[in-house]
Protein backbone atom coordinates (compact mmCIF):
# COMPACT_ATOMS: atom_id res chain seq x y z
CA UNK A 1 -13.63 -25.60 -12.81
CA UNK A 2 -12.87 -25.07 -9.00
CA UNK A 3 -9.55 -27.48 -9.28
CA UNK A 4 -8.72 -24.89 -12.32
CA UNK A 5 -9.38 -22.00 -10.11
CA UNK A 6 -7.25 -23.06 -7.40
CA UNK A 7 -4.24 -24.06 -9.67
CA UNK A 8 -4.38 -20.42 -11.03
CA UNK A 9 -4.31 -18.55 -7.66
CA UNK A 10 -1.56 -21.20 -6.34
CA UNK A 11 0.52 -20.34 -9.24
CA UNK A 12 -0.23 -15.95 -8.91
CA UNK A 13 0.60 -16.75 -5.38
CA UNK A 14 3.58 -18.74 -6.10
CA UNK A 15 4.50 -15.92 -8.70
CA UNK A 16 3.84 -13.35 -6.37
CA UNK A 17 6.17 -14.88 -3.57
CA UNK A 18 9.62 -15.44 -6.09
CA UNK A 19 8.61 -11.80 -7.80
CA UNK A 20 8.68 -10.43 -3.71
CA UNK A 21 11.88 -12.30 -3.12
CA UNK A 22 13.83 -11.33 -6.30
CA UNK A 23 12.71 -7.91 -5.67
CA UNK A 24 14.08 -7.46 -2.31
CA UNK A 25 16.52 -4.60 -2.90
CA UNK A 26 15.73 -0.96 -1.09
CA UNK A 27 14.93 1.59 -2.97
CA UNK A 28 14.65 5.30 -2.00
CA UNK A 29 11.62 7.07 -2.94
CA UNK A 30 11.72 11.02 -2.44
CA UNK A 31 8.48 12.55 -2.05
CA UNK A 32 7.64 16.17 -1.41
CA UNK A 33 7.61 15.67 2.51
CA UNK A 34 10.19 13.15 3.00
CA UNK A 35 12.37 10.00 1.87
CA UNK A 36 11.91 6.87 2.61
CA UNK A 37 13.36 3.12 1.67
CA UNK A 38 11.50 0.72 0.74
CA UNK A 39 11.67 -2.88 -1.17
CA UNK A 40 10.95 -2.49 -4.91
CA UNK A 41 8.78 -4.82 -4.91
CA UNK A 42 6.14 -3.14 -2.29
CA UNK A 43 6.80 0.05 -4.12
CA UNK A 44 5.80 -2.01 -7.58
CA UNK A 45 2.70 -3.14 -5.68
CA UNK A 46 1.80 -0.09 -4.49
CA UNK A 47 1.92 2.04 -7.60
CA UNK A 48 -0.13 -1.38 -9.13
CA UNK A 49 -2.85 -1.26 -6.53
CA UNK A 50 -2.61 2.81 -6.98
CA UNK A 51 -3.30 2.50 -10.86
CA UNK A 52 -5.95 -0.09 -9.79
CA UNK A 53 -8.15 2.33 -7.52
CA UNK A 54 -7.48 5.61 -9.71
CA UNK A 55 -8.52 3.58 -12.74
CA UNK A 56 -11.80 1.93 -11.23
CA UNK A 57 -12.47 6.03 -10.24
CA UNK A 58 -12.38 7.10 -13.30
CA UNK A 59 -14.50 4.60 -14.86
CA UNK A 60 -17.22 4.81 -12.17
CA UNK A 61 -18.99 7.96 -13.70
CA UNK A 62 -19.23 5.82 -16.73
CA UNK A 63 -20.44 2.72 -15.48
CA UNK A 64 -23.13 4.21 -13.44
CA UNK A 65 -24.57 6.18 -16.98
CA UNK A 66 -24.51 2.73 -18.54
CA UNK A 67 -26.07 0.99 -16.02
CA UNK A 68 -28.80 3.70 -16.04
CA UNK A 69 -29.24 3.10 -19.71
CA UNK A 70 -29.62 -0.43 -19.33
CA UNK A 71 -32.51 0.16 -16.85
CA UNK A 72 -33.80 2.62 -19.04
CA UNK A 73 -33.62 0.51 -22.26
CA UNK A 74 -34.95 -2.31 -20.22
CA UNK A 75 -37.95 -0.68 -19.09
CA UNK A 76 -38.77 0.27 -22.11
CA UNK A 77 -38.84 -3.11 -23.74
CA UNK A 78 -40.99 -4.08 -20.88
């Protein structure tokens, strides 16, 4: 199960790195105070890890009711 672990993150990595390198080309990204170039495939990443955090956010208030339910329901059972 380890050796199967490994092989997986070699190949993400592996993906990651030829995704990065076709992806080189600069892209200009206008925001409301600036412009600025930057690879396309950072700016992929970023908006990635972006969607990442806002989504784990969102879902917090949710996960913390369930997990109170759980201890609730589990108490109860005793």
């Amino acid at each position: 199960m380890r050796l199967l672990s490994l092989l997986i993150l070699t190949f993400a990595v592996l993906l990651g790195i030829s995704f990065a390198i076709l992806n080189a080309d600069l892209v200009t990204v206008h925001y409301y105070i600036g412009v600025q170039q930057v690879p396309l495939s950072i700016l992929i990443l970023s908006v990635l890890v972006l969607g990442i955090v806002i989504g784990l956010i969102v879902s917090f208030p949710t996960l913390v009711r369930l997990r109170m339910e759980l201890r609730r329901v589990n108490r109860e059972r005793g």
